[in-house]
Protein backbone atom coordinates (compact mmCIF):
# COMPACT_ATOMS: atom_id res chain seq x y z
CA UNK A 1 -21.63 8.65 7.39
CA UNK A 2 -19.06 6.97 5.03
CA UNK A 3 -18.34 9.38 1.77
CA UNK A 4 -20.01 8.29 -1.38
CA UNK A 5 -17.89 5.78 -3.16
CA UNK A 6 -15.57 4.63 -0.56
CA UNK A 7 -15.73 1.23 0.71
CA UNK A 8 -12.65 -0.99 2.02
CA UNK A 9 -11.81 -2.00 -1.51
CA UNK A 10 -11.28 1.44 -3.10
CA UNK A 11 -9.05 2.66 -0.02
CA UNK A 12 -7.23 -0.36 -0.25
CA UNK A 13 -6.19 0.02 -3.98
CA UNK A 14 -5.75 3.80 -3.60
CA UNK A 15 -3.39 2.66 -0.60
CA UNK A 16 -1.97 0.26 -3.52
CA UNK A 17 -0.84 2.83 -5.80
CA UNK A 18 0.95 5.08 -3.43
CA UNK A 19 2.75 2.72 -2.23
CA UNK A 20 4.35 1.58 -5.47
CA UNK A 21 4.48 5.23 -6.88
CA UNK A 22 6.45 6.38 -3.02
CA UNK A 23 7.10 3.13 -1.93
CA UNK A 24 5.56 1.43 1.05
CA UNK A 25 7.24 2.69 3.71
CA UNK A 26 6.24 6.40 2.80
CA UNK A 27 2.45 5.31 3.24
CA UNK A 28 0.35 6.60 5.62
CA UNK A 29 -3.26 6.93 6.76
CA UNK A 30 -2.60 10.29 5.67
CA UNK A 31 -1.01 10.23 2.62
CA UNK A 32 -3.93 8.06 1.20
CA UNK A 33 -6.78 10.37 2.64
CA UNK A 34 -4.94 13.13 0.71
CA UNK A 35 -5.25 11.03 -2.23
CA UNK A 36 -8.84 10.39 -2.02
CA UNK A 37 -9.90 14.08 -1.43
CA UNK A 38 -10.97 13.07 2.50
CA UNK A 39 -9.59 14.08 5.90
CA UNK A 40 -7.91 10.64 7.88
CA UNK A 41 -10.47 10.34 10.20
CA UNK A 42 -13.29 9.38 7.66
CA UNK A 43 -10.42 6.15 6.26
CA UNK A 44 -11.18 4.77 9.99
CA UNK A 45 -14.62 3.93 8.55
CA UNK A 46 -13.49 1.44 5.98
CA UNK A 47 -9.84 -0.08 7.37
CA UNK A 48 -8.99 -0.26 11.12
CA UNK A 49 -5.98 1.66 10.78
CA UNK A 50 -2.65 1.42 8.76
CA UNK A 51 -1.72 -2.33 10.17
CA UNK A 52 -5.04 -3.18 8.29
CA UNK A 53 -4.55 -1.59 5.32
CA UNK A 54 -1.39 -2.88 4.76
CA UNK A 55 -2.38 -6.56 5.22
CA UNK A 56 -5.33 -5.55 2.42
CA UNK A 57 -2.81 -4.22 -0.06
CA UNK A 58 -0.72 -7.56 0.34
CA UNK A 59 -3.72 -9.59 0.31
CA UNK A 60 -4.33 -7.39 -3.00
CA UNK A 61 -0.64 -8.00 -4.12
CA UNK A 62 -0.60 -11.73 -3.58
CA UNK A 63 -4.03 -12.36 -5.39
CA UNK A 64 -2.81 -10.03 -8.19
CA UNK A 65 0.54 -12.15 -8.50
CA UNK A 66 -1.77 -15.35 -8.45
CA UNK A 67 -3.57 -14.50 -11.20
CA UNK A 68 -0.69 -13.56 -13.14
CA UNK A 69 1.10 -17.23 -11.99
CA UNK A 70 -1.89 -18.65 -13.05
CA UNK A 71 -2.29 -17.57 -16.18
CA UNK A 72 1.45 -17.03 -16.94
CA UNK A 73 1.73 -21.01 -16.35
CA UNK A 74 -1.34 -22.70 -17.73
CA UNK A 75 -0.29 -24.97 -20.58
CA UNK A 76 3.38 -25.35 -19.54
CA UNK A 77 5.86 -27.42 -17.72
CA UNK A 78 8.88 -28.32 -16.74
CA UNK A 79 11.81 -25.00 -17.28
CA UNK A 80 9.09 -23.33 -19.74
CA UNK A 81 6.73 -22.99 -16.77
CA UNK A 82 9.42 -21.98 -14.21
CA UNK A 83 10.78 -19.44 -16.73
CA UNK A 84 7.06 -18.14 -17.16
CA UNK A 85 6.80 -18.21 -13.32
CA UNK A 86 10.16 -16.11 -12.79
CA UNK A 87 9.30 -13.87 -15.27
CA UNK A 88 5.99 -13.03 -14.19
CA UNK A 89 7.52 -12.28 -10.36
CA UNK A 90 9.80 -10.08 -12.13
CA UNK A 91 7.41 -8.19 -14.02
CA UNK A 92 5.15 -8.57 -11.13
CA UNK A 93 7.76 -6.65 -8.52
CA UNK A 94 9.25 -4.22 -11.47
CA UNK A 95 5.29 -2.62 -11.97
CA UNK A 96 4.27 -3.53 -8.24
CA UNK A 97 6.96 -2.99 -5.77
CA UNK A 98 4.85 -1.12 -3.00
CA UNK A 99 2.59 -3.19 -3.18
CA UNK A 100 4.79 -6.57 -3.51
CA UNK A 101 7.00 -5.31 -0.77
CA UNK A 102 3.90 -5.15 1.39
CA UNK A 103 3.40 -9.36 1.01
CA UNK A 104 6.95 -9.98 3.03
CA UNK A 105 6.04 -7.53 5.52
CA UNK A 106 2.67 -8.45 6.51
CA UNK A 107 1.19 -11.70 8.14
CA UNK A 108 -2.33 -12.87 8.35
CA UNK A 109 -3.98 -11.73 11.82
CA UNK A 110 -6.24 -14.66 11.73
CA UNK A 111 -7.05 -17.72 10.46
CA UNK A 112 -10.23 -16.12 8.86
CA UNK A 113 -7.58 -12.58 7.33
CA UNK A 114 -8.20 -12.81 3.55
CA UNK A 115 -4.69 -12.58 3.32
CA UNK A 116 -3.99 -15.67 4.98
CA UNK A 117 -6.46 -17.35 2.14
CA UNK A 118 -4.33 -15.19 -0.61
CA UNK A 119 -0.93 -15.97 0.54
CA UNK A 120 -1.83 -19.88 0.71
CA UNK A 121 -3.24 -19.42 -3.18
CA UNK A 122 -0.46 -17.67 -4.19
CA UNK A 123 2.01 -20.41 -2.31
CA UNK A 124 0.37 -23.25 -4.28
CA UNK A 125 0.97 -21.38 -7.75
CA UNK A 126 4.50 -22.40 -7.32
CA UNK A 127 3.92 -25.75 -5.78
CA UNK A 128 2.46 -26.31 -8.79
CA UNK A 129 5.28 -25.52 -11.11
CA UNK A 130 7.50 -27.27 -9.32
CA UNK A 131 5.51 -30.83 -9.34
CA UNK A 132 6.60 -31.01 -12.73
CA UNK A 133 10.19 -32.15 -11.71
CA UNK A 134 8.75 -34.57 -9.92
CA UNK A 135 11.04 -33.98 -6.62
CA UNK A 136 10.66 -36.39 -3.93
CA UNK A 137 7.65 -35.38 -1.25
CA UNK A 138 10.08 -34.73 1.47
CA UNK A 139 12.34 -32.29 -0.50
CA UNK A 140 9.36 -29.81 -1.83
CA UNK A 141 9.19 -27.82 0.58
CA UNK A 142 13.05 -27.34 0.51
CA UNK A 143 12.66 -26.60 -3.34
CA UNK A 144 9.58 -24.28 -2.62
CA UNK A 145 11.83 -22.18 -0.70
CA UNK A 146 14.37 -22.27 -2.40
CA UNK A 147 12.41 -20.63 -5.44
CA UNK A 148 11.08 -18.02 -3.72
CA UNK A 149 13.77 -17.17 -2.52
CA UNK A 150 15.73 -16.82 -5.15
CA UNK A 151 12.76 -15.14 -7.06
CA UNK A 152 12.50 -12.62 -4.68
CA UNK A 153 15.69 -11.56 -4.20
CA UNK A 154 16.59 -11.29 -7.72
CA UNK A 155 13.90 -8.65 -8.11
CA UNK A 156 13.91 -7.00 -5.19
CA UNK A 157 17.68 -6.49 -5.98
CA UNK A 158 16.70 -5.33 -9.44
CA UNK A 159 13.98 -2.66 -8.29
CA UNK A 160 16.18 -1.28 -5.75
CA UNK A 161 19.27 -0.86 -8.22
CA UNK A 162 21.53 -3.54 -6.56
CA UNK A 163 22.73 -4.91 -9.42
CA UNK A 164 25.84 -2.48 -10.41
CA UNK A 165 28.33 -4.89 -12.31
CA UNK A 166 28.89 -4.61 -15.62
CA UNK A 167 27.10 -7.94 -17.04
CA UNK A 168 23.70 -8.21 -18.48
CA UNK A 169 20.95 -8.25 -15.93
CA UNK A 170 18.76 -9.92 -18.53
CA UNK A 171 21.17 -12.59 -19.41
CA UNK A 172 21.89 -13.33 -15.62
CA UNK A 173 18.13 -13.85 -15.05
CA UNK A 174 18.11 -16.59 -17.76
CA UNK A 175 21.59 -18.03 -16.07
CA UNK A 176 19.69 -18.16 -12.50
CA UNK A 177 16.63 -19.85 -14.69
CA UNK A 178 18.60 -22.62 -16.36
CA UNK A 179 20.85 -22.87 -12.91
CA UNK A 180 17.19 -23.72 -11.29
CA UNK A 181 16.03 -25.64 -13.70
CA UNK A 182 19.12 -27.90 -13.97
CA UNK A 183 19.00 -28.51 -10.13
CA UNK A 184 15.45 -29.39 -9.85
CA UNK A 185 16.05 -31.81 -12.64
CA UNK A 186 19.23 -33.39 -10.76
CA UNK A 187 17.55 -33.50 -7.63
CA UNK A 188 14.52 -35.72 -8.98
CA UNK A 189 16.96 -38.14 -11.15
CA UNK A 190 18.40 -39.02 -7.59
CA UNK A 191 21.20 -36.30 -7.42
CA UNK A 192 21.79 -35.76 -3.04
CA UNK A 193 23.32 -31.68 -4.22
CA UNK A 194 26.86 -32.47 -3.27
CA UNK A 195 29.78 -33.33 -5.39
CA UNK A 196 33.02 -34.83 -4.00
CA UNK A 197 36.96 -32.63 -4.86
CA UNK A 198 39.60 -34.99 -5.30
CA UNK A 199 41.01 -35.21 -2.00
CA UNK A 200 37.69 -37.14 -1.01
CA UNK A 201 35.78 -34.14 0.72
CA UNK A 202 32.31 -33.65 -0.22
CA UNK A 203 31.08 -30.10 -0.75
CA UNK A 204 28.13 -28.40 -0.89
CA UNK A 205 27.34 -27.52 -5.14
């Protein structure tokens, strides 16, 4: 019989917490059975193994990170929402990043995985900030990536100490803000991203 109090949703955020106390790849089916006071075998009652339990602490993560989009955003547009946005991922991976990490490692293993259904909701909570700039339809997607990416490297480089120059981390977030911000708003006024150097050659900005 299942102990008393355990259920899929209580491994999972036990599972949660070591990983951003150890980080994620120090997680195992036996780390988190220490943690909950139970030998590993009795975890194989409530998650199918550590695969599983790992796609349930993203699936955590990403609903976690869309509330916090959510409710970071609602009210604002334009660079105030994108600043809100950015600094809620930041704040998000700087508390979270077991847990956070576990959302780039992990994909859906179904059409019917909750994470699949998280990931999608937490997709749209930037879709949404970026609509505000009013980008043409065929370059969102480029601009969707583009944010994320540059989200997520910015604090995944900041958690794991790989910013070592001298200037302000704080003030270089707000640079990378106002960089995006400026971009997205040249893009939509009918800017193509390239500039042309005086002999005539057009180069990437």
């Amino acid at each position: 019989m299942p102990r008393a109090g355990l259920d899929p949703a209580v491994v999972t955020e036990a599972a949660a917490v070591l990983a951003d106390e150890n980080g994620l790849a120090q997680l195992s089916m036996s780390t988190v059975a220490d943690r909950l006071g139970v030998k590993p075998p009795s975890l194989y009652k409530h998650v199918a193994g550590l695969p599983d339990l790992t796609r349930r602490i993203a699936a955590l993560a990403a609903a976690e990170l869309t509330e916090a989009l959510t409710e970071a955003t609602r009210g604002s547009t334009g660079r105030e929402a994108l600043a809100a946005a950015a600094r809620t991922v930041r704040r998000y991976v700087q508390e979270h990043p077991g847990r956070y990490a576990a959302t780039t490692g992990s994909r859906p293993a179904d059409a019917d995985d909750p994470l699949a259904t998280a990931l999608d909701r937490s997709l749209s909570s930037f879709v949404t900030v970026l609509r505000d700039y009013g980008l043409d339809p065929a370059d969102e997607v480029h601009a969707l990536r583009m944010l994320r990416s540059m989200l997520h490297g910015f604090a995944t480089l900041e958690v794991s100490g790989g910013f070592q120059l001298g200037a302000d981390v704080d003030e270089s977030f707000t640079w990378m803000i106002d960089f995006l911000d400026q971009g997205l708003r040249a893009r939509a006024a009918g800017g193509d991203g390239r500039s042309v150097v005086p002999d005539g050659r057009s180069v990437a900005r």
